[in-house]
N, C-alpha and C. Protein backbone atom coordinates (compact mmCIF):
# COMPACT_ATOMS: atom_id res chain seq x y z
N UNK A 1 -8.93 0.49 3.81
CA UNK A 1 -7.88 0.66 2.84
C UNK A 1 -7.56 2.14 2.74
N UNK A 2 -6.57 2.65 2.37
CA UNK A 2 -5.58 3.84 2.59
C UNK A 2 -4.77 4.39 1.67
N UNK A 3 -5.16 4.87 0.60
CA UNK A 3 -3.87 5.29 -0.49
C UNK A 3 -3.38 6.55 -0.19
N UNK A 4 -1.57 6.74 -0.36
CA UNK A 4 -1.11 7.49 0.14
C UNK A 4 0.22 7.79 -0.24
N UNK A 5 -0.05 9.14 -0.48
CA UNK A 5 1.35 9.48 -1.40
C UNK A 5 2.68 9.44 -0.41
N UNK A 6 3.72 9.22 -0.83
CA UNK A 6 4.89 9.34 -0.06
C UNK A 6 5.14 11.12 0.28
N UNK A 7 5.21 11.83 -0.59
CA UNK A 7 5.48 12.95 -0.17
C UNK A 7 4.08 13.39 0.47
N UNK A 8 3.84 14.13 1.48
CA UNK A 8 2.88 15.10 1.97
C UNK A 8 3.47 15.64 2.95
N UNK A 9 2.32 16.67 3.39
CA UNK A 9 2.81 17.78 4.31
C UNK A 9 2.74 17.11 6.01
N UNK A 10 3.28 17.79 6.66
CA UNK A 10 3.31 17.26 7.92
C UNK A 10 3.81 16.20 8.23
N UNK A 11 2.95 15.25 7.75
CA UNK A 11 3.78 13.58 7.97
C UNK A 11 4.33 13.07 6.71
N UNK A 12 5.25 11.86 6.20
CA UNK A 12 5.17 11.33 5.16
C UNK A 12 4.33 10.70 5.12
N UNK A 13 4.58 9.85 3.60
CA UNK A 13 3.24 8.32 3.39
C UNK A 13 3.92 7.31 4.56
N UNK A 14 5.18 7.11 4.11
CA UNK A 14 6.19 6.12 4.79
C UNK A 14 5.34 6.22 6.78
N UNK A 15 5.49 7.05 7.16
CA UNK A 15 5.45 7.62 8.52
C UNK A 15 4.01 6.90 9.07
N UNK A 16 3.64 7.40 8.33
CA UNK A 16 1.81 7.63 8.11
C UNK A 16 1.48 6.35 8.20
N UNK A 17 1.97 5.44 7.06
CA UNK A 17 1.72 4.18 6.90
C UNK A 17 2.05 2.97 8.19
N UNK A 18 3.31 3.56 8.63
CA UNK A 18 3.80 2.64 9.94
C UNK A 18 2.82 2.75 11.07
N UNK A 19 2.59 4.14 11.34
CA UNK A 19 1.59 4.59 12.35
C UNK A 19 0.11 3.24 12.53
N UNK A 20 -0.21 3.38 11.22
CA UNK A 20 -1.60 3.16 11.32
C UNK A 20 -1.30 1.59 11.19
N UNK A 21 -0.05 1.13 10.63
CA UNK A 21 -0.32 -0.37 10.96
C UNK A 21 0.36 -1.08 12.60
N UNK A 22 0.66 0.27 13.17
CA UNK A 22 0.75 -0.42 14.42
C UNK A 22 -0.82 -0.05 15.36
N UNK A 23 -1.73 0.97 15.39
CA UNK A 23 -2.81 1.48 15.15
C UNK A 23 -4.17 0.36 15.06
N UNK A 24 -3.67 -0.39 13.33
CA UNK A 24 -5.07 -1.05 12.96
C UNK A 24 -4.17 -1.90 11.51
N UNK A 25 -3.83 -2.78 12.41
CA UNK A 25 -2.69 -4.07 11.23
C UNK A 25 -3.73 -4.49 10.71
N UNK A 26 -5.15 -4.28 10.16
CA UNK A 26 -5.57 -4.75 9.30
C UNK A 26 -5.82 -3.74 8.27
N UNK A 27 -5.81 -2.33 8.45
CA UNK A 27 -5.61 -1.43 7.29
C UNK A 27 -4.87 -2.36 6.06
N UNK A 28 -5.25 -2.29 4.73
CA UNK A 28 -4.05 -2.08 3.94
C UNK A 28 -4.18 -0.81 3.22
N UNK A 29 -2.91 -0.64 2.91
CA UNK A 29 -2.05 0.71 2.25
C UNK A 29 -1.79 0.14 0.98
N UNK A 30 -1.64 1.42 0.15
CA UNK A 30 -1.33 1.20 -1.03
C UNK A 30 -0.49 2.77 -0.96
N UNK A 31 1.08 3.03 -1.20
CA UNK A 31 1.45 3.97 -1.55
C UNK A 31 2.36 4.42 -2.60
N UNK A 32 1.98 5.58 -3.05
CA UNK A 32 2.15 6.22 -4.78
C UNK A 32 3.39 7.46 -4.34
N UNK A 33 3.73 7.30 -5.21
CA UNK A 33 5.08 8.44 -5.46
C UNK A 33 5.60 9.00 -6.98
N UNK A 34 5.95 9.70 -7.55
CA UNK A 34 6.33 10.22 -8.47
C UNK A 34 7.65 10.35 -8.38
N UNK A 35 8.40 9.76 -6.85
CA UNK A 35 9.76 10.29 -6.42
C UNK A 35 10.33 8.85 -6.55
N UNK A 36 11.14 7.94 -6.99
CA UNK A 36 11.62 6.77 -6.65
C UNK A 36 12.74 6.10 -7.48
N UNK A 37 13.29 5.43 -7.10
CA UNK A 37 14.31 4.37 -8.13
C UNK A 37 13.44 3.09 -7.71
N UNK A 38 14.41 2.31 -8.78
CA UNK A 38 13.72 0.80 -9.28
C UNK A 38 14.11 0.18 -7.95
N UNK A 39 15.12 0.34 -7.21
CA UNK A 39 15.94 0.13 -5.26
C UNK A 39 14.59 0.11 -4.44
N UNK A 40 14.26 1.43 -4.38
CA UNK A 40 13.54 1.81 -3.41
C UNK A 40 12.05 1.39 -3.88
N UNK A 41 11.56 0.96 -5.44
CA UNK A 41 9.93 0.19 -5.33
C UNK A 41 10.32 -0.98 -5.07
N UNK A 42 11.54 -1.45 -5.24
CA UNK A 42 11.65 -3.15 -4.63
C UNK A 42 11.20 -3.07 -3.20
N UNK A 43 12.19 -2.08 -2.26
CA UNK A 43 11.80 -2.19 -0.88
C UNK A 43 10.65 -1.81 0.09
N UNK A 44 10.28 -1.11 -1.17
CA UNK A 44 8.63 -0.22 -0.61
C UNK A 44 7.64 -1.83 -0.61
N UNK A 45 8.00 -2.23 -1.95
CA UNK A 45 7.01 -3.62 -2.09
C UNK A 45 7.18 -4.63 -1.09
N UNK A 46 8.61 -4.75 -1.10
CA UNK A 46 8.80 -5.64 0.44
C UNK A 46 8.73 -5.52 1.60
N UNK A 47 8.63 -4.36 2.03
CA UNK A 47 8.26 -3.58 3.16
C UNK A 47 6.56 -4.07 3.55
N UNK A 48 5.87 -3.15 2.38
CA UNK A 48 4.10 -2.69 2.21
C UNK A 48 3.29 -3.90 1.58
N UNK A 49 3.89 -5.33 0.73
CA UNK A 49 3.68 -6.18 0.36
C UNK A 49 3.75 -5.47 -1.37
N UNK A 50 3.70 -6.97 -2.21
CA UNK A 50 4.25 -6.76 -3.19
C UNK A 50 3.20 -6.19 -4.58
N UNK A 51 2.85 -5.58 -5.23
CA UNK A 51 2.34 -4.34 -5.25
C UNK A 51 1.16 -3.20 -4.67
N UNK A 52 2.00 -2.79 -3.84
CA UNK A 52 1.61 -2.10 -2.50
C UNK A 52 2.40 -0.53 -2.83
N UNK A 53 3.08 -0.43 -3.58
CA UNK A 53 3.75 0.58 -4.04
C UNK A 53 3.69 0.94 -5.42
N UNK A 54 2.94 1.56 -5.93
CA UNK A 54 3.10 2.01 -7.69
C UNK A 54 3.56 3.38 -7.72
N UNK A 55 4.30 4.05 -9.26
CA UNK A 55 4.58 4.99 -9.16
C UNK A 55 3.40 5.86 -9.38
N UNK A 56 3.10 7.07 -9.63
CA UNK A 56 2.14 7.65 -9.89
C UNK A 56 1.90 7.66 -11.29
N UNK A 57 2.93 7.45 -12.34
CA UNK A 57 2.88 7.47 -13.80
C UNK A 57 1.98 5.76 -14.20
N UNK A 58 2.07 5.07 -13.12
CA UNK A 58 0.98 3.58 -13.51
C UNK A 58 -0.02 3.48 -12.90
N UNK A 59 -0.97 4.66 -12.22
CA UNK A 59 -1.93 4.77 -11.24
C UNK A 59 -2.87 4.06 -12.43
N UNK A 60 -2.99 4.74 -13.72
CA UNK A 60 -4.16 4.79 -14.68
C UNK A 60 -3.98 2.92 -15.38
N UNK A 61 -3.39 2.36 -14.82
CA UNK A 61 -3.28 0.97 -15.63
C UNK A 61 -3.08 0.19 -14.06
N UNK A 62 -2.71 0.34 -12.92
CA UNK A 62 -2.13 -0.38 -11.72
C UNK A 62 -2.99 -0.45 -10.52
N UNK A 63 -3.81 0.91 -10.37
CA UNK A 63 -4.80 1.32 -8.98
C UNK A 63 -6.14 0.53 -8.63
N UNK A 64 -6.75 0.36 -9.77
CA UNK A 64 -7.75 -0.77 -9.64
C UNK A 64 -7.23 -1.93 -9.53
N UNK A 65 -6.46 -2.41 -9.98
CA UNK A 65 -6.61 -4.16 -9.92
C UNK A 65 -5.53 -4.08 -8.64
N UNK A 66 -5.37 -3.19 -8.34
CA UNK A 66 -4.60 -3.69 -6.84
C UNK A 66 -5.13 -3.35 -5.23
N UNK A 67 -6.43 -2.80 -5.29
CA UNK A 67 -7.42 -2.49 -4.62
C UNK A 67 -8.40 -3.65 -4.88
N UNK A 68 -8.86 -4.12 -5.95
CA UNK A 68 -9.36 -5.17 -6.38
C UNK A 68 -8.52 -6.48 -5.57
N UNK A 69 -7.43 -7.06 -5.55
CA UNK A 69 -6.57 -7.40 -4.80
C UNK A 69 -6.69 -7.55 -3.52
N UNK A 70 -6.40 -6.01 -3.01
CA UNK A 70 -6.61 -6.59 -1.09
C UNK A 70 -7.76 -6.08 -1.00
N UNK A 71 -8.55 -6.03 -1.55
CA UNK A 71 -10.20 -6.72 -1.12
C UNK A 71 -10.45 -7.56 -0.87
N UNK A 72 -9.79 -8.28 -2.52
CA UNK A 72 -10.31 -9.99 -2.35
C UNK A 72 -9.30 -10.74 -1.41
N UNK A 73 -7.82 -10.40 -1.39
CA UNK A 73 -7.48 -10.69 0.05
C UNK A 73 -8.41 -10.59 1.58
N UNK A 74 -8.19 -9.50 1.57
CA UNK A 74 -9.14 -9.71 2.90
C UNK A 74 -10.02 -9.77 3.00
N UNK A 75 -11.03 -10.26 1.89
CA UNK A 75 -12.46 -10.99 1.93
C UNK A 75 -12.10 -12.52 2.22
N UNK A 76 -10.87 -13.31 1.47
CA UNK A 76 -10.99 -14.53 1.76
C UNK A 76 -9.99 -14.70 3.05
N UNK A 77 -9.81 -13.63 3.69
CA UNK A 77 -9.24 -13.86 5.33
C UNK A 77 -10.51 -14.04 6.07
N UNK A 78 -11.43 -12.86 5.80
CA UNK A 78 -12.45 -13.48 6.59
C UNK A 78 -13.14 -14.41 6.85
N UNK A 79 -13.63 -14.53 5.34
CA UNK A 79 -14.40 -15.52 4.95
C UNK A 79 -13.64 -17.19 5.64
N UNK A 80 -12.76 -17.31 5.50
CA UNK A 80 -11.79 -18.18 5.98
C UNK A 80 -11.36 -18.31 7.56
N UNK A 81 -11.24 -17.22 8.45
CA UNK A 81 -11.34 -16.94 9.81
C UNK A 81 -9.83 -16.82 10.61
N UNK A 82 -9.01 -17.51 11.35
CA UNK A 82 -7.87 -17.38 12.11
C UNK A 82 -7.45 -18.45 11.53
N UNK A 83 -6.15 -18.57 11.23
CA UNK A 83 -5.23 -19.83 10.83
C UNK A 83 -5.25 -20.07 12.14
C-alpha cells in the first residue's frame, strides 16, 4: 500500500500512481491533495477506486478506515484465491 500526495517534486501522485500499477497491479494507492474540486475527487475515485482519494483536510477522520479497507480487501482476495 502507497499513500501519495498529488502534488510532489519530480513526479506527480497521479504519474507515480499509474507507474506502479502498471509495475505491481496489486499495490493499492490511496491519494491526498489539498488541491481539488468536488469534479476532480469524483474522477480521482473513479479512476483509483472509490475512496482512494481524500482531501488532506479529512486525513484525521478518513485515513484509517480506508487503509483498514484495502487490507481487508486484499486479505479476502487472498484468502479467497483467483476468480
Amino acid at each position: 500500500m502507497v499513500i501519495l500526495d498529488i502534488v510532489m517534486p519530480e513526479m506527480n501522485g497521479l504519474e507515480a500512481a499509474y507507474r506502479m500499477s502498471q509495475l505491481a497491479p496489486e499495490t493499492k494507492v490511496i491519494l491526498m491533495s489539498s488541491y481539488y474540486t468536488d469534479e476532480r475527487a469524483v474522477t480521482l475515485n473513479r479512476l483509483f477506486g472509490d475512496g482512494n482519494f481524500m482531501r488532506k483536510s479529512e486525513i484525521a477522520t478518513e485515513l484509517v478506515p480506508a487503509i483498514s479497507r484495502l487490507l481487508s480487501d486484499k486479505n479476502r482476495l487472498r484468502t479467497q484465491g483467483p476468480a
